[in-house]
PDB file of N, CA and C in Angstrom:
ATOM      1  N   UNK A   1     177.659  78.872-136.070  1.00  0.00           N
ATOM      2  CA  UNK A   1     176.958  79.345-137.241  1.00  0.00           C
ATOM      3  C   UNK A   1     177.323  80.796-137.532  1.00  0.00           C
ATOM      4  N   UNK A   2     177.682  81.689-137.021  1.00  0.00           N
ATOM      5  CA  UNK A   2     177.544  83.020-136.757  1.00  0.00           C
ATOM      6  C   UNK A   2     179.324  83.285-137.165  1.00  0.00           C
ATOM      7  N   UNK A   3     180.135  82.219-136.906  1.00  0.00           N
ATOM      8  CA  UNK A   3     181.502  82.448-137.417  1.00  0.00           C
ATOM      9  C   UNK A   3     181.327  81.881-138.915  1.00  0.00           C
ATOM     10  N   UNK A   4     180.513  81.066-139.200  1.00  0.00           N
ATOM     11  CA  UNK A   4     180.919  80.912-140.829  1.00  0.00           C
ATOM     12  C   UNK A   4     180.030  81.730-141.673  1.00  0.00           C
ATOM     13  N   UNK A   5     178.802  82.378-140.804  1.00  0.00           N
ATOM     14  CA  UNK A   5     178.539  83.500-141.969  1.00  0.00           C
ATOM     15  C   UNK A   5     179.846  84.726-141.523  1.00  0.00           C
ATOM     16  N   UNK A   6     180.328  85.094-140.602  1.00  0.00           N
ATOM     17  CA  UNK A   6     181.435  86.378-140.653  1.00  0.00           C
ATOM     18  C   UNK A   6     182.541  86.401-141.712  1.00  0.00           C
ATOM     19  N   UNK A   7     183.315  84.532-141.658  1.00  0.00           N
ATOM     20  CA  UNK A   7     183.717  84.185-142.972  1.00  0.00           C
ATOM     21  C   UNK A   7     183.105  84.395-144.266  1.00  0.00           C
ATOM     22  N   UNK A   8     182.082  83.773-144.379  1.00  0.00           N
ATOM     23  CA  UNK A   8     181.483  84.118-145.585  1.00  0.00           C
ATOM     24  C   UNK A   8     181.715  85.561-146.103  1.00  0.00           C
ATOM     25  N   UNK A   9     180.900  86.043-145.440  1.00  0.00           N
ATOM     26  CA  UNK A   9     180.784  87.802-145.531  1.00  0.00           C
ATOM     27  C   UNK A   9     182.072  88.370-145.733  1.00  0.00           C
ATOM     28  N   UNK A  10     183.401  87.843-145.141  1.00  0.00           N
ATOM     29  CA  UNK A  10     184.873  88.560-145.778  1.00  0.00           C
ATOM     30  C   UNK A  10     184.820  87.971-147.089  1.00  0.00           C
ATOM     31  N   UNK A  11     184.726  86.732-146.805  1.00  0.00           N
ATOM     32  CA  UNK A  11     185.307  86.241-148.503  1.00  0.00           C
ATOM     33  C   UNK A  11     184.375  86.714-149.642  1.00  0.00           C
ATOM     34  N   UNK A  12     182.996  87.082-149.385  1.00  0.00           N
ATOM     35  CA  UNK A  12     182.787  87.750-150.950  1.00  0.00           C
ATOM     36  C   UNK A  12     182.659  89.372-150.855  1.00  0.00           C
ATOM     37  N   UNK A  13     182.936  89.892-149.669  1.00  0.00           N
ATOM     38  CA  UNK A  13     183.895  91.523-150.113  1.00  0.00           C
ATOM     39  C   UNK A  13     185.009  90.846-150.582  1.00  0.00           C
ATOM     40  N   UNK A  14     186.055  90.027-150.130  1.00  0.00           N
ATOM     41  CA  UNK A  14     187.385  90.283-150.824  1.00  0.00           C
ATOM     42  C   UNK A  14     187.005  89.805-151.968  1.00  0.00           C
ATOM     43  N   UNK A  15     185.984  88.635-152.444  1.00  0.00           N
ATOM     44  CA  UNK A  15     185.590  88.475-154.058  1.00  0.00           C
ATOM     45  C   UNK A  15     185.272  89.978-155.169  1.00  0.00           C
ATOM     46  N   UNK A  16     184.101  90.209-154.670  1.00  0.00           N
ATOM     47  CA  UNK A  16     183.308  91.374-154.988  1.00  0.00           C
ATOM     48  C   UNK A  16     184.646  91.989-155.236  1.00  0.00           C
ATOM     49  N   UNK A  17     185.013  92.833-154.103  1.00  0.00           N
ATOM     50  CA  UNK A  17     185.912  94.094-154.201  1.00  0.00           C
ATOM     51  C   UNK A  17     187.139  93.848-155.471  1.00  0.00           C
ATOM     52  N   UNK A  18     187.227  92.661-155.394  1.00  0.00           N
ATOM     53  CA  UNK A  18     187.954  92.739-156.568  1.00  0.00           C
ATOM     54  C   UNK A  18     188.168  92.145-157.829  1.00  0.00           C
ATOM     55  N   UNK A  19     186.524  91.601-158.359  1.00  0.00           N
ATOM     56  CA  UNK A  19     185.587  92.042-159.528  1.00  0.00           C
ATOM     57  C   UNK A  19     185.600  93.950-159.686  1.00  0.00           C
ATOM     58  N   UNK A  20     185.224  94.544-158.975  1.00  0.00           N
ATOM     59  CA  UNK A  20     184.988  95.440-159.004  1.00  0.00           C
ATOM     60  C   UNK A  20     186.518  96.236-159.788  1.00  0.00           C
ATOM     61  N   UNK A  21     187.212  96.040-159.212  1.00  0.00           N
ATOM     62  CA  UNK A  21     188.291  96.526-159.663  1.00  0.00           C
ATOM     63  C   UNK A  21     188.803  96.335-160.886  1.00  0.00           C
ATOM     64  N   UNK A  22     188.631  94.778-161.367  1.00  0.00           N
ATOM     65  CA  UNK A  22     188.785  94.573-162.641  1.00  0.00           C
ATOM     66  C   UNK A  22     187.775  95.245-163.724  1.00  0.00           C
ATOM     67  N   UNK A  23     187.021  95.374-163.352  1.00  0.00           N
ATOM     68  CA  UNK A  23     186.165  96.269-164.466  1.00  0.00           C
ATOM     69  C   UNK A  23     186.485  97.035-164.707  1.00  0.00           C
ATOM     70  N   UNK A  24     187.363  98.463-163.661  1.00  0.00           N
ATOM     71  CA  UNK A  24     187.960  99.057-164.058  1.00  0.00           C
ATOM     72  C   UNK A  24     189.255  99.308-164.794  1.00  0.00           C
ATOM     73  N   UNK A  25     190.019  98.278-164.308  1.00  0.00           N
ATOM     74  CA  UNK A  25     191.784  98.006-164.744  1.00  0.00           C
ATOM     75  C   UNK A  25     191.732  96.394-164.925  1.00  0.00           C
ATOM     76  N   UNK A  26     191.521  96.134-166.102  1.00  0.00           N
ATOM     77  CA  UNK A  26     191.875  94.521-166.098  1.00  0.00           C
ATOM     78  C   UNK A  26     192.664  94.033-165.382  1.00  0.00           C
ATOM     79  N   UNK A  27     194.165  94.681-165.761  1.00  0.00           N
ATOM     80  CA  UNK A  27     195.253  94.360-165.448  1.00  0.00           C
ATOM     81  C   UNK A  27     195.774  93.874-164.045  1.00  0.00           C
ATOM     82  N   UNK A  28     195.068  95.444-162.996  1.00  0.00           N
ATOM     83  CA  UNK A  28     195.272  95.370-161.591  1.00  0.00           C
ATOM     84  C   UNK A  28     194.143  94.444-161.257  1.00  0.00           C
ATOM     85  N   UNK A  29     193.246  94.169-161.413  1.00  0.00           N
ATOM     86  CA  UNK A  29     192.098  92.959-160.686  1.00  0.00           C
ATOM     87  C   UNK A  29     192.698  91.759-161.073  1.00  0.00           C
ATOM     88  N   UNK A  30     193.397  91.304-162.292  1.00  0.00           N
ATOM     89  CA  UNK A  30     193.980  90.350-162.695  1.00  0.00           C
ATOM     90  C   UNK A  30     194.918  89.833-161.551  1.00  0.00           C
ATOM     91  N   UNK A  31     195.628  91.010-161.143  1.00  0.00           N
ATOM     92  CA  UNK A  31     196.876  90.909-160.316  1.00  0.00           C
ATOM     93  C   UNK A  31     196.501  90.599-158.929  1.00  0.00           C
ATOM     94  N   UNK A  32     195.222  91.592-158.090  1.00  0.00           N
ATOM     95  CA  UNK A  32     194.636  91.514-157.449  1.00  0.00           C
ATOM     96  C   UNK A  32     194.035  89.862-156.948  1.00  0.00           C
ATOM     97  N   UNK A  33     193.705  89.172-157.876  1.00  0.00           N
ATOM     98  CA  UNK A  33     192.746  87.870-157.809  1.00  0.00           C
ATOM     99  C   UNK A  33     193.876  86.861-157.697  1.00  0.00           C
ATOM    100  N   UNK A  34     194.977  86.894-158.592  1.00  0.00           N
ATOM    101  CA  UNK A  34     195.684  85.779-158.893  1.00  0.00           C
ATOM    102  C   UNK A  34     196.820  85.736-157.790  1.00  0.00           C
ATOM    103  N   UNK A  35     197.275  86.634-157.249  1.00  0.00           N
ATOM    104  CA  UNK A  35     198.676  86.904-156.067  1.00  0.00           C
ATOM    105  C   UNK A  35     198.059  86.629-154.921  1.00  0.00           C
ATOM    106  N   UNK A  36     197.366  87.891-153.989  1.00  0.00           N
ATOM    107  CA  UNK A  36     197.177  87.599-153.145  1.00  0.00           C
ATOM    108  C   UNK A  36     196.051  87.099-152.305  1.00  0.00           C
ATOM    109  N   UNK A  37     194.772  86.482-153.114  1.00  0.00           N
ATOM    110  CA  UNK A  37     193.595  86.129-153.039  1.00  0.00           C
ATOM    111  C   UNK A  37     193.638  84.736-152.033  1.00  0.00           C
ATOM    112  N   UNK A  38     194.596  83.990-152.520  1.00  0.00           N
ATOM    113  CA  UNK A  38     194.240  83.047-151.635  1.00  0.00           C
ATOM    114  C   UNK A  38     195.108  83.252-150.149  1.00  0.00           C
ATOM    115  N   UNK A  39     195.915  83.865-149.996  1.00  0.00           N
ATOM    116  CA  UNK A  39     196.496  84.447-148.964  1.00  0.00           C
ATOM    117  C   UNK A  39     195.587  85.035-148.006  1.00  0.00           C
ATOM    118  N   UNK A  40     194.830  86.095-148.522  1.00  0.00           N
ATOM    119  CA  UNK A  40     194.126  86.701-147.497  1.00  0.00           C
ATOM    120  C   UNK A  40     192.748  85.893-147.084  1.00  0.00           C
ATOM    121  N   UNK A  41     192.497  85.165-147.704  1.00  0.00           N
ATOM    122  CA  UNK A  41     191.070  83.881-147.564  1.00  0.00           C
ATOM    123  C   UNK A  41     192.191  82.961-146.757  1.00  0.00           C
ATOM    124  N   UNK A  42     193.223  82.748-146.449  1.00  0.00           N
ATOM    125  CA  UNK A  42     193.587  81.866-145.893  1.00  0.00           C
ATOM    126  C   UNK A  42     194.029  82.468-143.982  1.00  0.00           C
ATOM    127  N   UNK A  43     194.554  83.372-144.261  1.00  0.00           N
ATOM    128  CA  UNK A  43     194.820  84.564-143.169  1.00  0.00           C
ATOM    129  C   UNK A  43     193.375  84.797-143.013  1.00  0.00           C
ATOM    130  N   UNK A  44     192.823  85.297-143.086  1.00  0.00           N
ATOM    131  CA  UNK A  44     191.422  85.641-142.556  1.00  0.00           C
ATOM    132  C   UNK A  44     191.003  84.264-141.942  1.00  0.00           C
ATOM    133  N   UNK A  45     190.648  83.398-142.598  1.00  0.00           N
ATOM    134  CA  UNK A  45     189.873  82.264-141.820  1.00  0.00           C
ATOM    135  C   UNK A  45     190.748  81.524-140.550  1.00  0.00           C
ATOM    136  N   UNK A  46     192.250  81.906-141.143  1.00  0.00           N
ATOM    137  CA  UNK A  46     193.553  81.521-139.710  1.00  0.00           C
ATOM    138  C   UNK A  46     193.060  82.318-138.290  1.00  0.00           C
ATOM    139  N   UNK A  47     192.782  83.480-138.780  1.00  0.00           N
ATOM    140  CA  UNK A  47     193.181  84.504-137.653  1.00  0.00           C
ATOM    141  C   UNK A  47     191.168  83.853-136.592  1.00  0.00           C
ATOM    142  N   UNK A  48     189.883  83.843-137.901  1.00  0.00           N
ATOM    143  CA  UNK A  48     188.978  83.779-137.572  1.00  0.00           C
ATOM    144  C   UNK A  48     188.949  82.370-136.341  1.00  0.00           C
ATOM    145  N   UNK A  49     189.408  81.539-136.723  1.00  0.00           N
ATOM    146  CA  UNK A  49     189.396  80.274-136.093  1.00  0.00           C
ATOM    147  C   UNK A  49     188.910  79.385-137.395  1.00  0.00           C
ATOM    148  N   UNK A  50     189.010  78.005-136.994  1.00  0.00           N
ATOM    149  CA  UNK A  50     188.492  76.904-137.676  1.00  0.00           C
ATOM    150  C   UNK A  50     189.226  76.681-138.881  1.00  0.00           C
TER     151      UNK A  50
END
């Protein structure tokens, strides 16, 4: 239980953090969300286990 809230908890900073960014720069949150988003949700939960 305690590993899928730690997951959780990365994946909506890396959400959040980059909402956040798009508010400021469309462009770069655009870029941000669409390239390497599922990469690092995929690497993160690799490295986490499961």
């Amino acid at each position: 239980m305690l590993l899928y809230l730690i997951k959780l908890c990365i994946t909506l900073t890396v959400i959040l953090g980059s909402a956040e960014v798009a508010k400021r720069s469309p462009t770069l949150g655009a870029f941000i969300v669409v390239l390497p988003l599922v990469s690092i949700l995929s690497m993160t939960k690799a490295l986490l286990g499961h």
